[in-house]
Protein backbone atom coordinates (compact mmCIF):
# COMPACT_ATOMS: atom_id res chain seq x y z
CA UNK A 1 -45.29 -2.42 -36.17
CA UNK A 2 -45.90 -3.81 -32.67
CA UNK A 3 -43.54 -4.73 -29.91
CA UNK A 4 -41.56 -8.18 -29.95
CA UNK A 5 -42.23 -10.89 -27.53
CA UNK A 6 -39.53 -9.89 -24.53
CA UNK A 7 -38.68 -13.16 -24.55
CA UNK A 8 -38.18 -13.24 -28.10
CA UNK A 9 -36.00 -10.45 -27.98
CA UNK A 10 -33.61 -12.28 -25.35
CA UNK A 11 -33.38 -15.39 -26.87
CA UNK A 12 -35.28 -16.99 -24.23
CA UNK A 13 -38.07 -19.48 -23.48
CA UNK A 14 -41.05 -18.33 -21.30
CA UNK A 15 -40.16 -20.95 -18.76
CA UNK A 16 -36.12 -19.63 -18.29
CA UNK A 17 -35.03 -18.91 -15.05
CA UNK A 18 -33.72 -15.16 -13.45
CA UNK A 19 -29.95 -16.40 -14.15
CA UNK A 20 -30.65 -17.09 -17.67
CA UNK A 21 -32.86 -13.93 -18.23
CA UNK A 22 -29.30 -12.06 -16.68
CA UNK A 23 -26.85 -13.87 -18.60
CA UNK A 24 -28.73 -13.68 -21.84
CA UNK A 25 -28.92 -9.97 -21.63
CA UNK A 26 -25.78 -9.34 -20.50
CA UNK A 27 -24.50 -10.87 -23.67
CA UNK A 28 -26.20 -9.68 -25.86
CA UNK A 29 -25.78 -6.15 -24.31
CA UNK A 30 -22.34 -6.25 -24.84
CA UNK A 31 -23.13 -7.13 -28.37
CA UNK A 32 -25.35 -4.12 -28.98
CA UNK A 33 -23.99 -1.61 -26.52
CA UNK A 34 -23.58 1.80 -28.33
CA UNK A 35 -19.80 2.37 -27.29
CA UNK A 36 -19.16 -0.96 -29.31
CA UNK A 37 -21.44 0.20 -32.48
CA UNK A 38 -20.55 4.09 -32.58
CA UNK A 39 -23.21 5.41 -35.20
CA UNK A 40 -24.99 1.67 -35.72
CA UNK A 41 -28.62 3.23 -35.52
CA UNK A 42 -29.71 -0.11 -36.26
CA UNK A 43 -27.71 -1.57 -33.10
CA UNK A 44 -28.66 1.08 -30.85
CA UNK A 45 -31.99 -0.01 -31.64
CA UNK A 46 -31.58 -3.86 -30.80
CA UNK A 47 -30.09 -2.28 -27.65
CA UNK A 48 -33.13 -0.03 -26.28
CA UNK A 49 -34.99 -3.18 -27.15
CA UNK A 50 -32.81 -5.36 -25.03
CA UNK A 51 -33.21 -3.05 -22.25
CA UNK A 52 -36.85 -2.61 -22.37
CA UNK A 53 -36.94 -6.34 -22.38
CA UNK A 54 -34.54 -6.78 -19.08
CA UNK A 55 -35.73 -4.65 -17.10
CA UNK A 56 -39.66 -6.27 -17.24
CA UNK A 57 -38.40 -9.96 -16.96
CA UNK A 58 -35.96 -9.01 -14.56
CA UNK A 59 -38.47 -7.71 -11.86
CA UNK A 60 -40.67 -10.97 -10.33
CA UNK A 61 -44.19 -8.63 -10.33
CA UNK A 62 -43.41 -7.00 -13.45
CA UNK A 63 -42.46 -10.42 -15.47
CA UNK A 64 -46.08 -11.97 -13.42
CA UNK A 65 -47.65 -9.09 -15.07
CA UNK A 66 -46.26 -9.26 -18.64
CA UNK A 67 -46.85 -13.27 -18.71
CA UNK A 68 -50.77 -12.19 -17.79
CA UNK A 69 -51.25 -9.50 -20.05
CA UNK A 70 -48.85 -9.21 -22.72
CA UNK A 71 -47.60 -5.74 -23.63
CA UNK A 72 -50.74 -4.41 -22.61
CA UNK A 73 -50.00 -4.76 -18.83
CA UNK A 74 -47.35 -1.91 -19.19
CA UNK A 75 -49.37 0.71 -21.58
CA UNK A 76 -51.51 3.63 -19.54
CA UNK A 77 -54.45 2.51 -17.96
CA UNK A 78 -52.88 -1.39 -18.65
CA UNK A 79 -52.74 -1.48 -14.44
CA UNK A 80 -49.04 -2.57 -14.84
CA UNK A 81 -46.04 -1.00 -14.51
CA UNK A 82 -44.30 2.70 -15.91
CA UNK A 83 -41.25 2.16 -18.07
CA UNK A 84 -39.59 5.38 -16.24
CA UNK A 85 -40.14 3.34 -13.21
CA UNK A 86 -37.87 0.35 -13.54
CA UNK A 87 -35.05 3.35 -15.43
CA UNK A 88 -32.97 3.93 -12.45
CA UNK A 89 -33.01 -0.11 -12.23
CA UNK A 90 -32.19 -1.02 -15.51
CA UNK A 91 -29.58 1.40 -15.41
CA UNK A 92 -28.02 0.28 -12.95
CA UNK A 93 -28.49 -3.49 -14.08
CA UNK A 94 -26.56 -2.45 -17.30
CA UNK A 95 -23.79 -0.85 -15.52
CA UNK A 96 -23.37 -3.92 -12.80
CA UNK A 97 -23.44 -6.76 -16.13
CA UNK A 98 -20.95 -4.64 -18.57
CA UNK A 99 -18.63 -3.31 -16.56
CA UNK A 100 -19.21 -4.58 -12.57
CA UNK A 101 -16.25 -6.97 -13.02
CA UNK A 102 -13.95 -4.75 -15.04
CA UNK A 103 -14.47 -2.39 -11.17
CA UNK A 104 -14.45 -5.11 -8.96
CA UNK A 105 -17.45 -4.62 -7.56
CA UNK A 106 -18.58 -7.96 -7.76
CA UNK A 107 -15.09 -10.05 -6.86
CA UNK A 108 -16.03 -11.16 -3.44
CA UNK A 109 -19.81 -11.48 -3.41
CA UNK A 110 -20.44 -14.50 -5.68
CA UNK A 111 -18.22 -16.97 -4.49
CA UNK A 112 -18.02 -15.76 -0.63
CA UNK A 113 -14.50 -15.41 -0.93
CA UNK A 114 -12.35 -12.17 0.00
CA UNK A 115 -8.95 -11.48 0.11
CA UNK A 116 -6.95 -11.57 3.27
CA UNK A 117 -5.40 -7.74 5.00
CA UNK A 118 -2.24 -7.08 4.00
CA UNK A 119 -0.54 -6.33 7.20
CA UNK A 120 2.74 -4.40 8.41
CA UNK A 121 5.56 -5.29 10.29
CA UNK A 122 7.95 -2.53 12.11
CA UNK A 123 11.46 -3.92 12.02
CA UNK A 124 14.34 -1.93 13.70
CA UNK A 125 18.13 -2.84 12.83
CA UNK A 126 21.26 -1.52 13.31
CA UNK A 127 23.61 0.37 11.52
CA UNK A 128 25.93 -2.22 11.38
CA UNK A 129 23.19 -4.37 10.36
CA UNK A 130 22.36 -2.10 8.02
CA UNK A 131 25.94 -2.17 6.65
CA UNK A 132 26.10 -5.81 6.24
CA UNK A 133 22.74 -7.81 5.59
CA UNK A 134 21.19 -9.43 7.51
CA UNK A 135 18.33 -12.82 8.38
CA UNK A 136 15.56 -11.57 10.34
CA UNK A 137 13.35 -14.15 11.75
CA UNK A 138 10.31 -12.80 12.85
CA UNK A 139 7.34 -14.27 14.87
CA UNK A 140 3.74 -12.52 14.16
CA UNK A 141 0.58 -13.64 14.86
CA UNK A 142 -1.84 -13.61 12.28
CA UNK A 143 -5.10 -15.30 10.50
CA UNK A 144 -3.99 -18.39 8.39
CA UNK A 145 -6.22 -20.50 6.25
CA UNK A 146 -8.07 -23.27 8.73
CA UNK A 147 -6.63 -26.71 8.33
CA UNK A 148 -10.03 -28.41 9.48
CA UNK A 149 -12.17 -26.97 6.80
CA UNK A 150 -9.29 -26.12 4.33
CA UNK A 151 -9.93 -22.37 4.59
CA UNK A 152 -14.10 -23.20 3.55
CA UNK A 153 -15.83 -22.51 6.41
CA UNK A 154 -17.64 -25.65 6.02
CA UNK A 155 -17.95 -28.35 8.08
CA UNK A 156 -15.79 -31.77 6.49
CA UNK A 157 -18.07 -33.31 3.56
CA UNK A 158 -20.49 -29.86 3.86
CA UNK A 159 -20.50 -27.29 1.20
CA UNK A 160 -21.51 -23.31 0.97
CA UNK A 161 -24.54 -22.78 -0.86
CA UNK A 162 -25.64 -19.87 -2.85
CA UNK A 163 -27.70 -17.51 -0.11
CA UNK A 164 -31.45 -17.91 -0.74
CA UNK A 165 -31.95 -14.09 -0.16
CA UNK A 166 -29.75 -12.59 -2.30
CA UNK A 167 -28.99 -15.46 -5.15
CA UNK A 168 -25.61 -15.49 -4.67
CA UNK A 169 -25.22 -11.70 -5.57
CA UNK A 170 -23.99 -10.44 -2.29
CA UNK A 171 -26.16 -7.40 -2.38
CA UNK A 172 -30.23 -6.79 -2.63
CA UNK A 173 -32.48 -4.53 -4.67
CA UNK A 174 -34.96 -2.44 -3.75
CA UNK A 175 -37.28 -0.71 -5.30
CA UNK A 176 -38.58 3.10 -4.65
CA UNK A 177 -40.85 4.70 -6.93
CA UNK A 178 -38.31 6.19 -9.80
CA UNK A 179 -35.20 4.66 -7.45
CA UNK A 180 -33.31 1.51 -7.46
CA UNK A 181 -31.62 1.06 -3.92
CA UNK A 182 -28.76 -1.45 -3.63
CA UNK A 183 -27.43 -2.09 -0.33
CA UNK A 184 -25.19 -5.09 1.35
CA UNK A 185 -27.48 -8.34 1.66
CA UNK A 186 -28.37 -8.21 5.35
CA UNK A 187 -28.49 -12.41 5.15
CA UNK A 188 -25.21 -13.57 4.09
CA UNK A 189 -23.59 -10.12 4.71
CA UNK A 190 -22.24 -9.46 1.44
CA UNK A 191 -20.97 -13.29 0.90
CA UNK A 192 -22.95 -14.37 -1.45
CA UNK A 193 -23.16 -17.81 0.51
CA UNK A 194 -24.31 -19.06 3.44
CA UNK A 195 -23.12 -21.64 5.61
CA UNK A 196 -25.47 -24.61 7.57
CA UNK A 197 -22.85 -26.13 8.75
CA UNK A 198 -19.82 -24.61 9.99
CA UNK A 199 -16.81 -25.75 11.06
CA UNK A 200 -15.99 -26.28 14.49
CA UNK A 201 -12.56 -24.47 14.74
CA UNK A 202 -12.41 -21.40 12.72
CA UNK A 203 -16.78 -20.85 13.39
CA UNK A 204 -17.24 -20.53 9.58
CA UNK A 205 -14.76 -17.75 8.53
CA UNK A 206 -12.09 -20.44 6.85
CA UNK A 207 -9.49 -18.93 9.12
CA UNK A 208 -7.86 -19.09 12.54
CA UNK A 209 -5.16 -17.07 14.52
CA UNK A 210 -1.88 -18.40 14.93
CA UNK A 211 1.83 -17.30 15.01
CA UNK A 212 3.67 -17.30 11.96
CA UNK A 213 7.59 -17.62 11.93
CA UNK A 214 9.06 -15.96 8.78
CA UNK A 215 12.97 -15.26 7.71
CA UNK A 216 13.38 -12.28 5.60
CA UNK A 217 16.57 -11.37 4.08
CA UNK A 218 17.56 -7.97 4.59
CA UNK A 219 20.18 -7.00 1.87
CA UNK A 220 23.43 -4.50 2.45
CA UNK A 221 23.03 -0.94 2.39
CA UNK A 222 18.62 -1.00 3.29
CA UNK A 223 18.03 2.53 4.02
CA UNK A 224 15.95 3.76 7.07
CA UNK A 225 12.04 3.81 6.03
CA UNK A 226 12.55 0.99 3.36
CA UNK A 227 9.32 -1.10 2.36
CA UNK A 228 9.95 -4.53 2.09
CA UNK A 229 6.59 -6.49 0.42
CA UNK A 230 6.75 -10.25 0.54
CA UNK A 231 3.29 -11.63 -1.31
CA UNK A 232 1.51 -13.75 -0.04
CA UNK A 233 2.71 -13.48 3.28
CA UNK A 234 -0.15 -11.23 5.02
CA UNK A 235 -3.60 -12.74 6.84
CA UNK A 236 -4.89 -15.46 4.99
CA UNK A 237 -8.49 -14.74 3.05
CA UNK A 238 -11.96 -15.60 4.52
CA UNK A 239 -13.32 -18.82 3.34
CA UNK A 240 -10.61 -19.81 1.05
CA UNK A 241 -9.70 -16.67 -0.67
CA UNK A 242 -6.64 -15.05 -1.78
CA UNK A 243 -4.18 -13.97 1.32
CA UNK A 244 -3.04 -10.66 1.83
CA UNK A 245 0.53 -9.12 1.57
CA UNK A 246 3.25 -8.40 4.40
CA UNK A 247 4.99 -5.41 4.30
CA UNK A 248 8.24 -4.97 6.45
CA UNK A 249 9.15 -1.06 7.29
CA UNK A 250 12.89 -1.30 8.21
CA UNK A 251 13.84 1.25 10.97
CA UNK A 252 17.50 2.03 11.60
CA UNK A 253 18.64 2.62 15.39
CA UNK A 254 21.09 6.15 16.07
CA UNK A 255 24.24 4.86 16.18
CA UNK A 256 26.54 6.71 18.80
CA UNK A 257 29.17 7.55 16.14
CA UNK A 258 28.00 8.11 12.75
CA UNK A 259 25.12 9.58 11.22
CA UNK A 260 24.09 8.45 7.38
CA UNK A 261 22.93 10.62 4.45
CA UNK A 262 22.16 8.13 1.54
CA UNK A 263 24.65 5.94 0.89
CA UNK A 264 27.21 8.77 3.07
CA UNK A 265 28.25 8.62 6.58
CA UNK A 266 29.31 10.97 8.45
CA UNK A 267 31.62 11.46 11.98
CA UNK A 268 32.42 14.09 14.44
CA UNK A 269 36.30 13.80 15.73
CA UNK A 270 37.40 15.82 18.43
CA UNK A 271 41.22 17.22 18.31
CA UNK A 272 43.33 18.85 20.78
CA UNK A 273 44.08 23.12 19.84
CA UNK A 274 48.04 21.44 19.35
CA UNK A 275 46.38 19.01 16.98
CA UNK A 276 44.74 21.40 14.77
CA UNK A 277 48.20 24.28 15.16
CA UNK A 278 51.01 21.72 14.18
CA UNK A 279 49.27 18.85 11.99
CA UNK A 280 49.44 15.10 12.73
CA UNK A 281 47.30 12.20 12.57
CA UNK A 282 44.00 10.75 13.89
CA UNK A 283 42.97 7.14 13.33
CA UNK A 284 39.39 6.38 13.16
CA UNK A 285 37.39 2.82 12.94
CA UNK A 286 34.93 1.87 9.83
CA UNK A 287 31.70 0.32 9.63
CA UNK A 288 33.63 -2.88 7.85
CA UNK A 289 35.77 -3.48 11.11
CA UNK A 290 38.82 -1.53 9.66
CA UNK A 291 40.38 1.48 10.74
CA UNK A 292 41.18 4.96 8.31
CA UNK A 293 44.15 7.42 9.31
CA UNK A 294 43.44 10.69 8.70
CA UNK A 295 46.23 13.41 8.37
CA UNK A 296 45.66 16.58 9.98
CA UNK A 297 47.62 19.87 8.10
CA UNK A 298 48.72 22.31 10.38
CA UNK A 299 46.51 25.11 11.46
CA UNK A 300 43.60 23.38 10.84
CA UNK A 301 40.19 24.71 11.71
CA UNK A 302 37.17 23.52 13.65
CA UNK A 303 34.24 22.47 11.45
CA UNK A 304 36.90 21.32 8.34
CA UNK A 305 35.78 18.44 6.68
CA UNK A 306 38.05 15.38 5.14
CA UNK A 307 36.68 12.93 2.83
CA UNK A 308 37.82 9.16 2.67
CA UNK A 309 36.56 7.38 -0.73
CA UNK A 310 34.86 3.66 -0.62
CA UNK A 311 34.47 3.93 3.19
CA UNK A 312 30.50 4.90 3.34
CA UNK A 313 27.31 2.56 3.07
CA UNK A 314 27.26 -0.01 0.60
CA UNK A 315 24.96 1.25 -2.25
CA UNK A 316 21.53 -1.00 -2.37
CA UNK A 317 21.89 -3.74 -5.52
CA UNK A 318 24.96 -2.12 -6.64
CA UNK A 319 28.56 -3.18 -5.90
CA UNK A 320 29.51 0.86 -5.10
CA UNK A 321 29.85 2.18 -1.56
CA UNK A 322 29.14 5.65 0.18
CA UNK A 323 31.85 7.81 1.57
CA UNK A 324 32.87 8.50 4.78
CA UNK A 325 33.46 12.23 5.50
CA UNK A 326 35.15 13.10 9.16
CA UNK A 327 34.51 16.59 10.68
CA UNK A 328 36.81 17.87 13.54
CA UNK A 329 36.24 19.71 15.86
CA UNK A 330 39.02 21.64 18.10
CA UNK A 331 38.69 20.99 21.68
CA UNK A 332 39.48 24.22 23.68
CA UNK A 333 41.70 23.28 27.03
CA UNK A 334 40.20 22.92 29.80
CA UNK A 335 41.25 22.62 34.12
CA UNK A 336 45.03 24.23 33.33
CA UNK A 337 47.45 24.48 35.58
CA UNK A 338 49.22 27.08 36.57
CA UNK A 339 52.11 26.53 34.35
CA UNK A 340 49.86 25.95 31.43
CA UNK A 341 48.47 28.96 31.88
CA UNK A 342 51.53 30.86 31.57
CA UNK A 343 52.43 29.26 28.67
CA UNK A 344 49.43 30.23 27.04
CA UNK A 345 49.48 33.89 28.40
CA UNK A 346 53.27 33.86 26.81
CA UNK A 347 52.28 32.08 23.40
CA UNK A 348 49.24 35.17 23.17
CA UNK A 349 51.67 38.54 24.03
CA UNK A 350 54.15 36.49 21.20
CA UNK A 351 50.93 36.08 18.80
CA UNK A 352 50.49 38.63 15.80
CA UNK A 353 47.67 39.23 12.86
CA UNK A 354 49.62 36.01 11.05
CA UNK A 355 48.60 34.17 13.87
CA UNK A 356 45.24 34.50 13.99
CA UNK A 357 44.36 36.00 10.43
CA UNK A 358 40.71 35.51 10.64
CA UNK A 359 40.11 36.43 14.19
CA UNK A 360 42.17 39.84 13.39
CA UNK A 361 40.05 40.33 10.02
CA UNK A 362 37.02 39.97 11.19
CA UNK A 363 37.58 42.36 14.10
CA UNK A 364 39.20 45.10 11.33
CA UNK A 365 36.25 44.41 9.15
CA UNK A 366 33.83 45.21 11.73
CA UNK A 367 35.91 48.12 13.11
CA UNK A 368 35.84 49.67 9.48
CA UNK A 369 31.86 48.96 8.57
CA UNK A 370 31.23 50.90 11.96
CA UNK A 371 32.85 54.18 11.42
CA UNK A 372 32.24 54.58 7.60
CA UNK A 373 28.00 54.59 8.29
């Protein structure tokens, strides 16, 4: 049984155009593909047939040839074309129509539109900031969408037109013996469109530079590092496409008194040695404007922690808070007088091992590991 007219098999008159030769196999591709008819012998037939078809009436000599001389032009010694010539082309022809949108590949090419950059904005708070929430009005320059073409390109009452080199595609063929080569089209530079009449104040890219004044709200408790997205809000697309995204990367300044772990702060407080030997109290300011007493047991020692509940960070979108934990630190005298010094001298001849229990320990300890090696 001999081959069916190619244009037969498409669906197509001998007078249709390259568009309609693409769109008619690309339909009916999708129809016949194998992964859509697992074990259809009959479809997978219908689909080498499709493919044959496309990939002569796709190529300008090798359609010329076929509308001369029939099937004939591509059989040995016919003077056409190889079918294992247009394979790597056909190939890729099926991969670019079935699944070139699914990838993306083709988002920005046909209609000269591309998305905007997302871009990123380094903002650096306090602590306090931090603690309450805050407004942040920032002023950025960046790329929004020209108001003289209306992000186009075009010059008022002109309109993009499909780019004569590529058809709109974005991207040219070439072919190489058994290799297809695709590369950018050189013409509209991967636009798909061309314009002959720019406009006058963004030069044809739909866009210009200005400075952008935004307020961002910057709820209680952010964290240092957070990432902060607002949509929408990055540089605006060439010739009318979507805009990109701004992110915000919140930075929190050292604060001179407390340093934060989560939701946690924490606070160094000096105390004098008579402090930490007969108790007391130390007061010590919050974050929220207050102030926390602390009690102090006698013979406390440097490094000891004490915990106060609810006076931390405020937790982000949550109504709990953070603690604060206070460590002190005994301060050892300094510049005595003369009379001080006596005292001292008297207060360490009247000292014993109850005194200083882990001083004297750890001395013992060491005195005993020594002498039993």
């Amino acid at each position: 049984m001999g081959k069916r007219c190619f244009y037969e098999v498409l669906g197509l008159s001998r007078s249709c155009t390259d568009p309609e030769i693409k769109a008619a196999f690309r339909k009916a591709a999708m129809q016949y593909h194998p992964d859509r008819n697992p074990g259809d012998v009959a479809a997978e037939h219908k689909f080498k047939e499709l493919n044959e078809a496309y990939q002569i009436l796709s190529d300008g000599q090798k359609r010329a040839a076929y509308d001369r001389y029939g099937h004939a032009a591509f059989e040995p010694g016919g003077g056409g074309f190889s079918a294992a010539e247009g394979f790597a082309a056909s190939m890729a022809d099926i991969f670019d129509d079935l699944f070139g949108d699914v990838m993306g590949r083709r988002s920005a090419g046909r209609s000269g539109a591309a998305r905007g950059s997302d871009l990123r904005y380094n903002l650096e708070i306090t602590l306090e900031e931090a603690f309450v929430g805050k407004t942040a009005n920032l002023n950025l320059p960046t790329s929004v969408a020209c108001t003289g073409c209306n992000g186009s390109g075009a010059k008022a009452g002109a309109k993009p037109r499909a780019c004569p080199t590529c058809g709109g595609y974005g991207r040219v063929r070439a072919q190489q013996g058994f290799f297809s080569i695709e590369r950018t089209c050189p013409h509209c530079h991967g636009q798909g469109e061309t314009i002959d009449n720019p406009c006058g104040l963004c030069s044809g890219t739909g866009r210009v530079t200005r400075e952008r004044s935004l307020s961002v709200n910057i709820p209680q408790g952010v964290e240092d590092g957070t990432r902060i997205r607002l949509a929408g809000e990055g540089e605006a697309g060439l010739r009318g496409g979507p805009p990109g995204d701004l992110y915000i990367f919140v930075a929190a300044k050292p604060h001179p008194f407390f340093q934060r772990d989560g939701a946690d702060l924490f606070c160094r407080v000096p105390i004098s040695m008579v402090q930490a030997s007969l108790g007391g109290e130390v007061a010590v300011r919050t974050l929220d404007g207050g102030e926390t007493k602390v009690k102090i047991p006698e013979g406390t020692q440097s490094g000891k922690q004490f915990k106060v509940r609810g006076k931390g960070m405020p937790i982000l979108r949550s109504r709990d808070t953070g603690d604060l934990y206070i460590q002190v630190t005994v301060e050892t005298p300094q510049s005595l007088t003369k009379r001080q010094r006596e005292l001292l001298a008297e207060f360490d001849s009247l000292s014993s091992t109850n005194t200083h229990p882990e001083a004297s320990g750890f001395f013992a300890k060491m005195k005993d590991f020594f002498e039993n090696l």
